[in-house]
C-alpha atoms as a PDB file:
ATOM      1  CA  UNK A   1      92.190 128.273  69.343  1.00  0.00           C
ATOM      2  CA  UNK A   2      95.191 129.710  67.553  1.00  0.00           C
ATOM      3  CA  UNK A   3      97.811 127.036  67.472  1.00  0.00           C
ATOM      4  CA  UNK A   4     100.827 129.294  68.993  1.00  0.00           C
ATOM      5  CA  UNK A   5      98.014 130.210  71.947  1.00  0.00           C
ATOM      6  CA  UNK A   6      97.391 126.241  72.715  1.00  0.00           C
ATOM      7  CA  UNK A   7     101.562 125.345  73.276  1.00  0.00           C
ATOM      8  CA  UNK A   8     101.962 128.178  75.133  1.00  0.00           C
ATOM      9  CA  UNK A   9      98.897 128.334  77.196  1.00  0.00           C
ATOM     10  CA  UNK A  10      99.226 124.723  78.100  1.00  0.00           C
ATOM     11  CA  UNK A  11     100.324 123.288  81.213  1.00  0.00           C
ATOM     12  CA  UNK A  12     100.036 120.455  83.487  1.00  0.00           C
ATOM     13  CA  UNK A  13      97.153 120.127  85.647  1.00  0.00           C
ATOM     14  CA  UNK A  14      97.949 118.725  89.372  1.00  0.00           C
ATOM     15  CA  UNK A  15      94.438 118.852  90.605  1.00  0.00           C
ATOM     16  CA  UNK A  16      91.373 117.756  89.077  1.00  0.00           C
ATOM     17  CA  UNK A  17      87.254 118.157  89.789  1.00  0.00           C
ATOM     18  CA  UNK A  18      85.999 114.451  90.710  1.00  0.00           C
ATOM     19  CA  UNK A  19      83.431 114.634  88.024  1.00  0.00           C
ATOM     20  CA  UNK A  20      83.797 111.875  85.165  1.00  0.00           C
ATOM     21  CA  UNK A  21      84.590 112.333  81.596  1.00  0.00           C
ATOM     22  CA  UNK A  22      82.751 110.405  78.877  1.00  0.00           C
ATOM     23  CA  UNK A  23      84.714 108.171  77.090  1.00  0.00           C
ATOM     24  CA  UNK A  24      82.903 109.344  74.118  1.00  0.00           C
ATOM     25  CA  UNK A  25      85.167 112.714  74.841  1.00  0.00           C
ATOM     26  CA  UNK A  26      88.163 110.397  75.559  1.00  0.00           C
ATOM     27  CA  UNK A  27      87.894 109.027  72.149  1.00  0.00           C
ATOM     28  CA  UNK A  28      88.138 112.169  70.562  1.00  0.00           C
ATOM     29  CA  UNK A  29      91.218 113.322  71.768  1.00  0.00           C
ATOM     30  CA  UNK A  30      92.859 110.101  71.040  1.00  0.00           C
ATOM     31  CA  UNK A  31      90.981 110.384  67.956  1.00  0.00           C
ATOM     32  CA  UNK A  32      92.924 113.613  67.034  1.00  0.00           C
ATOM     33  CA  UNK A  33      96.544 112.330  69.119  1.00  0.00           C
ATOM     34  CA  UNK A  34      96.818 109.089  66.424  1.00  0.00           C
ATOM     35  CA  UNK A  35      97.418 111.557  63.666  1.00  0.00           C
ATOM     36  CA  UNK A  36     101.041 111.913  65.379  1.00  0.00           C
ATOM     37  CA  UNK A  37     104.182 110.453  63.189  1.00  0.00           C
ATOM     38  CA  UNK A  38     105.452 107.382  63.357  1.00  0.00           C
ATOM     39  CA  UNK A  39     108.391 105.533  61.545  1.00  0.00           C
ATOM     40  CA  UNK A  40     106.296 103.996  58.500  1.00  0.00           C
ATOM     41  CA  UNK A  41     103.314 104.379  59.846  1.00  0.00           C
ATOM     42  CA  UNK A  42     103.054 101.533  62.399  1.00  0.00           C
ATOM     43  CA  UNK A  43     101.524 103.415  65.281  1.00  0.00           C
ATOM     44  CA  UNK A  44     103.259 101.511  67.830  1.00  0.00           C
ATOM     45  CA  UNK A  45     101.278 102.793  70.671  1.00  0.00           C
ATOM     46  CA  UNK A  46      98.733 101.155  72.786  1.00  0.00           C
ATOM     47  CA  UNK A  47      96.872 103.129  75.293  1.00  0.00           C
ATOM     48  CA  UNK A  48      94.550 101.350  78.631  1.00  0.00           C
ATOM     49  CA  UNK A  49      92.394 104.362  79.513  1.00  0.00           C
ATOM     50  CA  UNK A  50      91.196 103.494  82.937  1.00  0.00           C
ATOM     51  CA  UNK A  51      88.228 105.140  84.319  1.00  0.00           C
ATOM     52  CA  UNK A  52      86.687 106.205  87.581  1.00  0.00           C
ATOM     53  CA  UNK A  53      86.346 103.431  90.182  1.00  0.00           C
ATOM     54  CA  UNK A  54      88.966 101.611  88.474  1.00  0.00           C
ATOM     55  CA  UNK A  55      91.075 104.119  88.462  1.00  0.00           C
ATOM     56  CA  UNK A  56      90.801 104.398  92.220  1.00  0.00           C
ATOM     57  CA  UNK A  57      91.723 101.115  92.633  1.00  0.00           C
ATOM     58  CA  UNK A  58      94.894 101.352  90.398  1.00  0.00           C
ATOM     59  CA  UNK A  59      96.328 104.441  92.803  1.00  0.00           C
ATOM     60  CA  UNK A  60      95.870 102.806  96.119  1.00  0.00           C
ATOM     61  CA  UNK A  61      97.711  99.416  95.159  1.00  0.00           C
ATOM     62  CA  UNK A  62     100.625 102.203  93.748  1.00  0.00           C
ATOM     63  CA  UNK A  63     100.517 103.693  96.908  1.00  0.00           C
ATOM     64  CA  UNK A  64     100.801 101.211  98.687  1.00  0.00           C
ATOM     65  CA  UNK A  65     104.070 100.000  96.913  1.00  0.00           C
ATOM     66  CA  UNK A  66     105.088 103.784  97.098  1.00  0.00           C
ATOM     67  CA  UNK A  67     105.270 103.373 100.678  1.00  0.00           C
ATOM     68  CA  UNK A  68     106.824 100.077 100.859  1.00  0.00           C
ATOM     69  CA  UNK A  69     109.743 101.124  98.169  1.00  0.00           C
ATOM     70  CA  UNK A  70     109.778 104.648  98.316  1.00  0.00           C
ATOM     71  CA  UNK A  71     110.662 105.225  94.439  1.00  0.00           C
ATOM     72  CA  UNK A  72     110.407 108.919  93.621  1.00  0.00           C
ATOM     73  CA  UNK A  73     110.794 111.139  90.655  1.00  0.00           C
ATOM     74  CA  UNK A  74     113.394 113.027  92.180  1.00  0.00           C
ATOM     75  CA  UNK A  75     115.826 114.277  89.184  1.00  0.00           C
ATOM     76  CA  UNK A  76     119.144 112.834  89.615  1.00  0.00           C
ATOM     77  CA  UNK A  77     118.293 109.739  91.573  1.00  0.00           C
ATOM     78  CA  UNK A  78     118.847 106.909  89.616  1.00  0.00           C
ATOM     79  CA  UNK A  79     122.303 108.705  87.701  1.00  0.00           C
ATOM     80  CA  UNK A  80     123.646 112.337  88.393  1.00  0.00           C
ATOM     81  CA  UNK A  81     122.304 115.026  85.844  1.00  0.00           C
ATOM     82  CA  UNK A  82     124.221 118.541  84.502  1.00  0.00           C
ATOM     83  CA  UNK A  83     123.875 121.467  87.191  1.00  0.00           C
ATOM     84  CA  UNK A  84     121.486 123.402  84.294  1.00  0.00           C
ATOM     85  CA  UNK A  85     119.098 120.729  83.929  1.00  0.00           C
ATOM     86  CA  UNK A  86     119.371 120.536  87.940  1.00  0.00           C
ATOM     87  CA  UNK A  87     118.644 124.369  88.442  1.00  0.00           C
ATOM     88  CA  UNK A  88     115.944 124.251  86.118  1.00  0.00           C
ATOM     89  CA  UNK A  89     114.464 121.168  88.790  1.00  0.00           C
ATOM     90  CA  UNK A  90     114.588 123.289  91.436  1.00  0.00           C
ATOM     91  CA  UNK A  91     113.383 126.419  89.994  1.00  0.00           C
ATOM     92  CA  UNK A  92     110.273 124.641  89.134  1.00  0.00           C
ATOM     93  CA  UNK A  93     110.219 123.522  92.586  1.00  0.00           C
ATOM     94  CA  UNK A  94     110.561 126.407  94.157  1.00  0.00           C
ATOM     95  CA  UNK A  95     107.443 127.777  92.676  1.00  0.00           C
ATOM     96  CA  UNK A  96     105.534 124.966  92.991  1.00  0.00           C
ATOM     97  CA  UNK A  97     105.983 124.826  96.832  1.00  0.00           C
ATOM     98  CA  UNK A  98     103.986 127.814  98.304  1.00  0.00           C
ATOM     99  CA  UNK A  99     101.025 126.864  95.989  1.00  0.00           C
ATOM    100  CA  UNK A 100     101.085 123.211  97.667  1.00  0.00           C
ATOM    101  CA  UNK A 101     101.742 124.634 100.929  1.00  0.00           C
ATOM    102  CA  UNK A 102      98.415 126.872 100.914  1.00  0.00           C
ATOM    103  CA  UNK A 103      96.577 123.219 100.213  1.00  0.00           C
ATOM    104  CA  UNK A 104      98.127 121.707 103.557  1.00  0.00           C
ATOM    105  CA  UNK A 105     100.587 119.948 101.870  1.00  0.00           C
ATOM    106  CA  UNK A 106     104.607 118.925 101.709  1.00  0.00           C
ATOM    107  CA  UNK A 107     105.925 119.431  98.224  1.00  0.00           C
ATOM    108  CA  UNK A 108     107.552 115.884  98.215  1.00  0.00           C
ATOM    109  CA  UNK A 109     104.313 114.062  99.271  1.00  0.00           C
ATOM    110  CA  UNK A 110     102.009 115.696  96.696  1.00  0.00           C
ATOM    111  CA  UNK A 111     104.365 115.735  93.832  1.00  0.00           C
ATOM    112  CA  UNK A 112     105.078 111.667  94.349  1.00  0.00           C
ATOM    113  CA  UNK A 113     102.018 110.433  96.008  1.00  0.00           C
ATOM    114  CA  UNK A 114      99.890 112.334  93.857  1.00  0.00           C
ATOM    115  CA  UNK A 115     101.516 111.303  90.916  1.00  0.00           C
ATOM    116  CA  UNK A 116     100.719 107.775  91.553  1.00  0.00           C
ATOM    117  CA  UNK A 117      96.786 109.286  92.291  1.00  0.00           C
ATOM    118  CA  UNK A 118      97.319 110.997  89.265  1.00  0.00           C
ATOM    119  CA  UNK A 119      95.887 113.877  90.655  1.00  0.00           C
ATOM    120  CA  UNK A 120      93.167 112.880  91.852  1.00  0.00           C
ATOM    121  CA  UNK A 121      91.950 112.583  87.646  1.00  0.00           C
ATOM    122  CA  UNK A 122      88.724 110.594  86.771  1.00  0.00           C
ATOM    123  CA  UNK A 123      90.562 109.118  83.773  1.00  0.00           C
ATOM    124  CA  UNK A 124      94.468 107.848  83.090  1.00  0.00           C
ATOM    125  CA  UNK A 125      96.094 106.993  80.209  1.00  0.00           C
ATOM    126  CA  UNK A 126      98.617 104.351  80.018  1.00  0.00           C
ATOM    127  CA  UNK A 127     100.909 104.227  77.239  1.00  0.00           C
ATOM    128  CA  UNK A 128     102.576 101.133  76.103  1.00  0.00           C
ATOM    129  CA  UNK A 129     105.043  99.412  73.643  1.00  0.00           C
ATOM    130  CA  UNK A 130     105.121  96.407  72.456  1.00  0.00           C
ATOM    131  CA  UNK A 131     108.525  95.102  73.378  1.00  0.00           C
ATOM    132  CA  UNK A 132     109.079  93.364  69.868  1.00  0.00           C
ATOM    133  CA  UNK A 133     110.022  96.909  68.522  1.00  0.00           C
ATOM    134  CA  UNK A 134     113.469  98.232  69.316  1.00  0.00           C
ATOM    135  CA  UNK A 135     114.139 100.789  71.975  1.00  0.00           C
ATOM    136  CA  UNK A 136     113.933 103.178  69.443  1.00  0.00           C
ATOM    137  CA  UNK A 137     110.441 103.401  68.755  1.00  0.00           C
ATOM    138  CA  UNK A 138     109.943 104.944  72.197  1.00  0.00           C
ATOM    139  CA  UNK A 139     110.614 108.042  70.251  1.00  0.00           C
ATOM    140  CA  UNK A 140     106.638 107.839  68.706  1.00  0.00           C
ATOM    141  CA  UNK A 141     105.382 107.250  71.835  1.00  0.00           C
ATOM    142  CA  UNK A 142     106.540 110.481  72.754  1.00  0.00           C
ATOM    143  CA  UNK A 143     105.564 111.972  69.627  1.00  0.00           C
ATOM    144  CA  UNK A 144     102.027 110.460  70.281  1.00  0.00           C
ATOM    145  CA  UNK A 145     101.910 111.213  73.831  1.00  0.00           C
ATOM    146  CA  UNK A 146     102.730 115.486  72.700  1.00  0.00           C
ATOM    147  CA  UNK A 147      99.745 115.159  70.725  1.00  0.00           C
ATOM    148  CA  UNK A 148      97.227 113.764  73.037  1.00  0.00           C
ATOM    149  CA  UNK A 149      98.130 116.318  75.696  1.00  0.00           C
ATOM    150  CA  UNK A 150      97.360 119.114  73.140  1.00  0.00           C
ATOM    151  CA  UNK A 151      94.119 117.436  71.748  1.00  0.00           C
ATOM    152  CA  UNK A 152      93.098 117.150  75.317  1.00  0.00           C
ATOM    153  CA  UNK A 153      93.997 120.908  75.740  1.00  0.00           C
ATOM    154  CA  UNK A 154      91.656 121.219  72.678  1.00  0.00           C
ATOM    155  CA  UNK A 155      88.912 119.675  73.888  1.00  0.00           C
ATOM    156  CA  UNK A 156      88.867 121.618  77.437  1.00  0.00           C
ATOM    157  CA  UNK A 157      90.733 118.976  79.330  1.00  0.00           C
ATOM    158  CA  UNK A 158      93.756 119.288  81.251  1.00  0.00           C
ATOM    159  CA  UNK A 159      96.383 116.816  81.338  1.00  0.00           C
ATOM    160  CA  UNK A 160      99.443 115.800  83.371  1.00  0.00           C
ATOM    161  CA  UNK A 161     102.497 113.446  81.827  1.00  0.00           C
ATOM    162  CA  UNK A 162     103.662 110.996  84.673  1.00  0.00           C
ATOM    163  CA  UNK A 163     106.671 109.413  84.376  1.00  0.00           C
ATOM    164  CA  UNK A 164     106.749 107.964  88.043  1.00  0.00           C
ATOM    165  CA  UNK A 165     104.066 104.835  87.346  1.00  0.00           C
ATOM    166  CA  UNK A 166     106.797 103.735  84.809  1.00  0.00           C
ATOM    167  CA  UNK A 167     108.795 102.655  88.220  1.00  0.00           C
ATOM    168  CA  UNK A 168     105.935 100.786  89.032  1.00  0.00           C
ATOM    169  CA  UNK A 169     105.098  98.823  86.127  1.00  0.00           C
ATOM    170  CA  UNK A 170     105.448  94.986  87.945  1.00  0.00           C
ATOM    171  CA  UNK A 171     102.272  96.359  89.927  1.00  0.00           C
ATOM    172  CA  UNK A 172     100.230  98.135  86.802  1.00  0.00           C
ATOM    173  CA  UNK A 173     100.376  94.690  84.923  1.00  0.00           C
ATOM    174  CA  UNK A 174      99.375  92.585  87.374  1.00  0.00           C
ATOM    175  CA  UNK A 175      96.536  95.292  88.682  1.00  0.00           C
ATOM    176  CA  UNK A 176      95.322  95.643  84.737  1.00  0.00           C
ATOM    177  CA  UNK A 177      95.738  92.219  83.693  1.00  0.00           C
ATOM    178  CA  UNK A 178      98.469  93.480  80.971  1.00  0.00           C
ATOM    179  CA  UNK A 179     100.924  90.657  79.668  1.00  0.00           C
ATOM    180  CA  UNK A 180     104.649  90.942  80.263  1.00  0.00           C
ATOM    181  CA  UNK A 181     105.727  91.400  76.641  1.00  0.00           C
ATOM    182  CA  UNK A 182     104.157  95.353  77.077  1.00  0.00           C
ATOM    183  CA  UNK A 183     106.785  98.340  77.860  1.00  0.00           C
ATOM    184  CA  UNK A 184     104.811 101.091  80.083  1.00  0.00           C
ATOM    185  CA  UNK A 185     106.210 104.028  78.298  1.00  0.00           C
ATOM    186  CA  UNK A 186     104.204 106.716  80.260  1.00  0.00           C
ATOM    187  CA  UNK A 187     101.169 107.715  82.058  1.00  0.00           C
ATOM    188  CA  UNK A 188      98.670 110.674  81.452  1.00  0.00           C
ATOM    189  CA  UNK A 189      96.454 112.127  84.153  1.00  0.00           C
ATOM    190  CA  UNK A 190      93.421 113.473  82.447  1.00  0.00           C
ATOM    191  CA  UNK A 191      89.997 115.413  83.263  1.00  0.00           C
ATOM    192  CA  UNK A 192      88.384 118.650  84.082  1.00  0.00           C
ATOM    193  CA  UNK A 193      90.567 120.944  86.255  1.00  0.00           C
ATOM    194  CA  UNK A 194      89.861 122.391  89.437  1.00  0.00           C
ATOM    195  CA  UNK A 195      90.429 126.090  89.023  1.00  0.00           C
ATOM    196  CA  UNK A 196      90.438 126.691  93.256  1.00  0.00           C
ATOM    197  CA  UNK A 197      93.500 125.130  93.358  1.00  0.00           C
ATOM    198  CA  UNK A 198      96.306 126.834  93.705  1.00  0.00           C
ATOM    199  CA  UNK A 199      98.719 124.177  92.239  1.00  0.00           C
ATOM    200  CA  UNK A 200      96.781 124.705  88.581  1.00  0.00           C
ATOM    201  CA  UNK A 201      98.096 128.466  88.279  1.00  0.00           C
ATOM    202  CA  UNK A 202     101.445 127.345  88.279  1.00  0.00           C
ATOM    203  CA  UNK A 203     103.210 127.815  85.250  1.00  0.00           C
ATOM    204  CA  UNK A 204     106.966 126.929  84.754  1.00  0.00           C
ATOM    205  CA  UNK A 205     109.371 128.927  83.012  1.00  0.00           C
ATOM    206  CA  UNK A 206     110.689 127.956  78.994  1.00  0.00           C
ATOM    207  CA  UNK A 207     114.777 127.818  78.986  1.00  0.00           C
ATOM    208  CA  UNK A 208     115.915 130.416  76.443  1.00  0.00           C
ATOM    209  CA  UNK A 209     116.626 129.342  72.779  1.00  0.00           C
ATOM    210  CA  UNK A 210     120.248 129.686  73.550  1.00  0.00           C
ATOM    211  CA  UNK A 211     120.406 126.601  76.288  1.00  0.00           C
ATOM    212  CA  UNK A 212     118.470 124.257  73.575  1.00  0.00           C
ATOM    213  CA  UNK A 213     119.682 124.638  70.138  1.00  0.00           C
ATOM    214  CA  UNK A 214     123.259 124.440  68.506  1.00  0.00           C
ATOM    215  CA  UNK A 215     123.149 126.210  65.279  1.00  0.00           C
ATOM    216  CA  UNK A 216     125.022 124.396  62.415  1.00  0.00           C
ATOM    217  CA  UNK A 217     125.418 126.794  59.283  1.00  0.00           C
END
């Protein structure tokens, strides 16, 4: 596939077929994602790809501290954001809703709760960072984390970037057995999507050029 086609056909997957992937596939696209820059090459990243059963296990623990704390990913919530990046929010909102609604669904439940099912994916990626390097290096993280959702892309997968797990980290340690001195950076839902859904033909609109760049001549 062209590489203009793959950015722009791209797009997070919110539902996902309950068949496995084999982590023979898995390693391929991470395979391709470490090829992503990094400040002299140190590849700070460290992905736990949890699987299946395990997997399972993970999301109902995060649930159940969902429902005990109620953290959400609700823009704005932790410090008030600009009214642009706000409208843009609810835009995206707005035409997510009627797609959850004709799967019996509230838009708030299946954005946060399935976030922390990721999905309903056979496979998640956890991204961490080793808290010896400065705040700084999140910025390859996110560098690697653009490449693995492409290189899944690539390799048929679809792919969802989850920010929410990140506000339960205490409970992902403990769950995986990951020591304290890891940052969670982000989360990846990953696997085959399910094309009845109506949530998967949702695609969000791209601010124009003028909202995002500042020309200096």
């Amino acid at each position: 596939m062209d590489f203009r086609d793959l950015v722009r056909q791209r797009r997070s997957t919110r539902a996902f077929l309950p068949e496995p992937v084999s982590s023979e596939l898995l390693t391929r696209v991470v395979s391709d994602a470490s090829h992503a820059s990094s400040a002299l090459n140190m590849q700070p990243w460290e992905i736990h790809m949890v699987l299946g059963v395990e997997r399972e296990r993970l999301s109902r623990k995060l649930l159940r501290h969902y429902r005990e704390r109620q953290i959400t990913c609700a823009p704005g919530a932790v410090r008030p954001l600009p009214e642009h990046f706000l409208a843009r929010a609810r835009e995206c909102a707005e035409g997510m809703t009627p797609l959850i609604l004709q799967m019996g669904k509230q838009f708030k439940e299946y954005i946060n709760e399935g976030s922390l099912n990721f999905y309903g994916a056979p496979a998640a990626a956890l991204i961490f960072l080793d808290e010896a390097f400065p705040p700084e290096r999140m910025v390859d993280v996110g560098v690697f984390t653009g490449y693995f959702l492409l290189a899944a892309a690539c390799h048929g997968l679809g792919s969802c970037p989850i920010g929410l797990v990140r506000a339960y980290e205490d409970v992902v340690k403990d769950h995986l057995n990951i020591p304290e001195s890891k940052v969670l950076a982000i989360a990846v839902a990953v696997g085959k999507p399910d094309p009845t859904a109506p949530i998967n033909s949702f695609q969000s609109a791209r601010a124009p050029l003028t909202e995002l760049v500042r020309w200096v001549p």
